[in-house]
Protein backbone atom coordinates (compact mmCIF):
# COMPACT_ATOMS: atom_id res chain seq x y z
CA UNK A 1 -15.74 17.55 -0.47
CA UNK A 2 -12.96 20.22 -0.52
CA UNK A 3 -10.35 19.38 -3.41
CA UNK A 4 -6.78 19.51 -1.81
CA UNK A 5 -4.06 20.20 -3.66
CA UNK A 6 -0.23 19.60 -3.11
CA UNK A 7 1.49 22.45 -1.42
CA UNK A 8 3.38 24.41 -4.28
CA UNK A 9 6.90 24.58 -5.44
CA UNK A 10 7.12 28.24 -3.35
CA UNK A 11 6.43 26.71 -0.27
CA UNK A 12 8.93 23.34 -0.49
CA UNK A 13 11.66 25.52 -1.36
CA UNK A 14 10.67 28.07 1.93
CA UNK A 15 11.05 25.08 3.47
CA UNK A 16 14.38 23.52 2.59
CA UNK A 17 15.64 27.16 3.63
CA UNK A 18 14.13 26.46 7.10
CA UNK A 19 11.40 28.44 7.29
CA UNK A 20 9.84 26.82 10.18
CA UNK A 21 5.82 28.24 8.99
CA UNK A 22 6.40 26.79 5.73
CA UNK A 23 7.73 23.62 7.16
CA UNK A 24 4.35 23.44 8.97
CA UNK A 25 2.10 24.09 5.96
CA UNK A 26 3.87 21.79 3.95
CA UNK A 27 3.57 18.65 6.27
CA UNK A 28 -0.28 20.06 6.78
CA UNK A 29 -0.93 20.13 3.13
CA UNK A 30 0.60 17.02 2.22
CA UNK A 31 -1.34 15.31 4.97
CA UNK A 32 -4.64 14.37 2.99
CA UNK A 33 -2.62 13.12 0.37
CA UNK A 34 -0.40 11.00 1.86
CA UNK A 35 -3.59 9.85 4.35
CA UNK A 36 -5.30 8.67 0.90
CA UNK A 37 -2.63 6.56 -0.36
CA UNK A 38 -1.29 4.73 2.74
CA UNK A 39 -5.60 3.99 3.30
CA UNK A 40 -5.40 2.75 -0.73
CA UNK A 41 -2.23 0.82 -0.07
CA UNK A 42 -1.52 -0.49 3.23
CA UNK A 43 -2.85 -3.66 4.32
CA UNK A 44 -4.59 -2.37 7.52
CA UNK A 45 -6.16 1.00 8.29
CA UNK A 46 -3.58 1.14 11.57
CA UNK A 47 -0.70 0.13 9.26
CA UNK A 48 -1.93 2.97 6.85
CA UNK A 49 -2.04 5.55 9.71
CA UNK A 50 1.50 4.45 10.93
CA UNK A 51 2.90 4.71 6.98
CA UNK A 52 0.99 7.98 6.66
CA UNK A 53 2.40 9.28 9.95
CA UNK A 54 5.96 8.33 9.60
CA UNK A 55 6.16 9.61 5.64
CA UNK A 56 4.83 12.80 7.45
CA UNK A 57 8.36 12.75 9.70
CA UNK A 58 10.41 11.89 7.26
CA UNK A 59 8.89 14.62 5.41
CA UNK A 60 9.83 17.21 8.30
CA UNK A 61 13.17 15.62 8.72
CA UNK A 62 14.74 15.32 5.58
CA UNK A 63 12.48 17.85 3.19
CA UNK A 64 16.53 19.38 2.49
CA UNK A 65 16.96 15.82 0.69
CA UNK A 66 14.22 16.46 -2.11
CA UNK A 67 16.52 17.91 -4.90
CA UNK A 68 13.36 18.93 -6.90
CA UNK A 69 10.67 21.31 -5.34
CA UNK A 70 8.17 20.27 -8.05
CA UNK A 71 8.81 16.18 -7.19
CA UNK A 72 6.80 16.59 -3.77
CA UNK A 73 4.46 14.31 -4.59
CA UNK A 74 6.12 11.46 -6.31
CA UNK A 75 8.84 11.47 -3.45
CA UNK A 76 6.16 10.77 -0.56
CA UNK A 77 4.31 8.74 -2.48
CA UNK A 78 7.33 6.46 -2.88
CA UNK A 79 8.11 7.14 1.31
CA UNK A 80 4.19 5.86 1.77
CA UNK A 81 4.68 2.89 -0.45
CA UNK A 82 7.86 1.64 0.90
CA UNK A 83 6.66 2.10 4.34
CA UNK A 84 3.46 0.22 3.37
CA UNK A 85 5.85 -2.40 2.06
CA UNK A 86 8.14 -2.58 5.22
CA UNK A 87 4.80 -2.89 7.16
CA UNK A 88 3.95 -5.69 5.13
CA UNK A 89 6.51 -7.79 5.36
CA UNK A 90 6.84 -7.55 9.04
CA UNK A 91 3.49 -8.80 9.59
CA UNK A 92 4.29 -11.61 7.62
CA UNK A 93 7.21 -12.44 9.40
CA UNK A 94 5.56 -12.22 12.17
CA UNK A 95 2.12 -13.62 11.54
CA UNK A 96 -1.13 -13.02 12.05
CA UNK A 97 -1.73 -12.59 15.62
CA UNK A 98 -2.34 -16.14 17.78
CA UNK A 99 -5.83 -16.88 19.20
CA UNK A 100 -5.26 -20.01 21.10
CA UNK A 101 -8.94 -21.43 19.99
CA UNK A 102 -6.99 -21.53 16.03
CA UNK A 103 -3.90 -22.90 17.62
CA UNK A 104 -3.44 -27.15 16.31
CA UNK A 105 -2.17 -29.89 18.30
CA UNK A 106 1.43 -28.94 17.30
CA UNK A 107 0.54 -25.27 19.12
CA UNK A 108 1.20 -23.78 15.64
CA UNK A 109 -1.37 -20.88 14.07
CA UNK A 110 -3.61 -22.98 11.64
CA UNK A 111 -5.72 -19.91 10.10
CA UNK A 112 -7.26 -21.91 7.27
CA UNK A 113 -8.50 -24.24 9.75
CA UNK A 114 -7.42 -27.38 8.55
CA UNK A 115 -3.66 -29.28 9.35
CA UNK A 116 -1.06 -26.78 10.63
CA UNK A 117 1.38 -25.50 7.22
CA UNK A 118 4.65 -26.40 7.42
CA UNK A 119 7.71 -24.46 6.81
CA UNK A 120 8.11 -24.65 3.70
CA UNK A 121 4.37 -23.71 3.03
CA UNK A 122 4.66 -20.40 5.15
CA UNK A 123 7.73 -19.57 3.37
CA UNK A 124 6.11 -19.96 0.22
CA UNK A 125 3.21 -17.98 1.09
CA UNK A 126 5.42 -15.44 2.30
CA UNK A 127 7.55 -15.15 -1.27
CA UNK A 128 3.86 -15.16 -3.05
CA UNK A 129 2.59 -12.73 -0.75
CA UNK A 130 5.91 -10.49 -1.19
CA UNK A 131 5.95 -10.99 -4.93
CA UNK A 132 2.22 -9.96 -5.32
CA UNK A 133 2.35 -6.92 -2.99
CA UNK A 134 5.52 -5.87 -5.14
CA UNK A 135 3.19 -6.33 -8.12
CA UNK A 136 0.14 -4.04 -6.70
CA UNK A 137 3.04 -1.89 -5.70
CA UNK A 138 4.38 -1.50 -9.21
CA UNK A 139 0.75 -0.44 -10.87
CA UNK A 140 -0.16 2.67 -11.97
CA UNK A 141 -1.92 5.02 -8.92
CA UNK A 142 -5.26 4.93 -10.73
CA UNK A 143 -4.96 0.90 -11.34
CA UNK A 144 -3.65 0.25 -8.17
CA UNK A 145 -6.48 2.15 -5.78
CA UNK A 146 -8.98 0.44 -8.10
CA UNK A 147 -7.83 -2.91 -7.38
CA UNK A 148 -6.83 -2.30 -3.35
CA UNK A 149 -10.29 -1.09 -3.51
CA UNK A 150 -12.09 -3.87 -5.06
CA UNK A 151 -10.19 -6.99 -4.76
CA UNK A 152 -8.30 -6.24 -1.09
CA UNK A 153 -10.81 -3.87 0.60
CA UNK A 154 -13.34 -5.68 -1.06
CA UNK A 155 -15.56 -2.75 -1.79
CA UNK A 156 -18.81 -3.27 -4.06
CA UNK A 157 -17.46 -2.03 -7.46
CA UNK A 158 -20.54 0.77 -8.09
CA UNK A 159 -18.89 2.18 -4.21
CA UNK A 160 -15.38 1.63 -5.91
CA UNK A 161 -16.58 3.81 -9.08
CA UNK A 162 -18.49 6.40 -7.39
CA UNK A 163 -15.36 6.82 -4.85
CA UNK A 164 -13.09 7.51 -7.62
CA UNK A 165 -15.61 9.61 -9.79
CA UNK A 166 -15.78 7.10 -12.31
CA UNK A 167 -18.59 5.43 -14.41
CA UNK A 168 -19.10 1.92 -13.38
CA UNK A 169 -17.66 0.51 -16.75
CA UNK A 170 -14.34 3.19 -16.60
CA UNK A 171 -13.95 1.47 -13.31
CA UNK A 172 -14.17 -2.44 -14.42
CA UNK A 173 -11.91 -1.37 -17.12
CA UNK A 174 -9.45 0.15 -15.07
CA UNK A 175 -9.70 -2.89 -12.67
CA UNK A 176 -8.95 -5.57 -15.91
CA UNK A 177 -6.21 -3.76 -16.72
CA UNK A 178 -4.99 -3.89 -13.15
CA UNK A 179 -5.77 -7.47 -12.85
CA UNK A 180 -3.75 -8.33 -15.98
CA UNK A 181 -0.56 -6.02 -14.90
CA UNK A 182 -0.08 -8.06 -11.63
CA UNK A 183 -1.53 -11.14 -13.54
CA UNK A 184 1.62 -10.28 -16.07
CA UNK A 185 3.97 -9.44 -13.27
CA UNK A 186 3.54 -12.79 -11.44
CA UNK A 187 3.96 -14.34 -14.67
CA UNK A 188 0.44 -15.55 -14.95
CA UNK A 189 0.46 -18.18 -11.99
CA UNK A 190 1.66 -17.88 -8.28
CA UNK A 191 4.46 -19.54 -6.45
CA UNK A 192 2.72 -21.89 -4.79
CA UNK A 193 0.93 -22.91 -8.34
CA UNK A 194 4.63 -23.20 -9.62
CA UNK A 195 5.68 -25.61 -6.63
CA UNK A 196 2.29 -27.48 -6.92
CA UNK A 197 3.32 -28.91 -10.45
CA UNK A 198 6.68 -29.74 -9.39
């Protein structure tokens, strides 16, 4: 496999001057990049192809806004996550979508198969699920595609390693440390274990 690189400092600034080629090699070299991430971070391969393809138009429309030519990458990596983020939400505001075989005698989605949630439960799994995407969000790249990887995509950890180039024990390592960041972030128990005690 070809190793890509990030289009160089030469070619971002040919493109703020509106150099329509450059433009075009730019949002083509970027591409695999920003493909990668949105697959390592969104929740859904179609919500990581939307995030990947609108971080691509924002990158066309508003490549005047980056201030530094050499902060390509950190800018659309921050474009891909927030758009991953928006995406996220929105689906849970919305829901998952409604078979009516899962629907309960109150016609509400019951997806754990047991009595419909309330409102106040799908509000709190909303605020956990917001607060722990926020967390996986605020990781390190190379912590965060280990644990999308592993714990969301729920890839077999020697697939995970040999994905990322790494030995099997680099990766478990690398996934621990993940683990305990978001762990850490949530302040070591979930919303819903907070509202259980209560």
């Amino acid at each position: 496999m070809a190793e890509h690189i990030w289009p160089g400092g030469s070619m971002v600034a040919a493109a703020q001057r509106g150099d329509v080629e450059a433009l075009t090699a730019l949002v083509d070299g970027s591409y695999p990049h920003v493909h990668r991430f949105a697959h390592t971070l969104c929740s859904t391969p179609q919500d990581a192809e939307d995030a990947a393809q609108e971080a691509l138009i924002i990158l066309y429309r508003k490549i005047g806004m980056l201030r530094a030519s050499g902060a390509l990458a950190s800018w659309m990596f921050r474009i891909v996550r927030n758009e991953c983020l928006r995406r996220s939400r929105a689906l849970l505001r919305r829901g998952p979508a409604e078979e009516p075989d899962q629907l309960g005698a109150s016609g509400r989605f019951d997806a754990f198969g047991g009595a419909t949630r309330s409102a106040e439960e799908d509000v709190l799994l909303r605020l956990e699920a917001e607060r722990v995407a926020a967390a996986v969000a605020a990781l390190p790249d190379d912590q965060r595609q280990v644990l999308v990887m592993r714990d969301i995509q729920g890839l077999p950890g020697r697939t995970v390693a040999d994905r990322l180039g790494l030995s099997t024990a680099a990766m478990k390592s690398r996934l621990h440390r993940a683990r305990s960041a978001v762990r850490e972030a949530l302040g070591g128990e979930s919303v819903r274990d907070e509202e259980n005690r209560r």
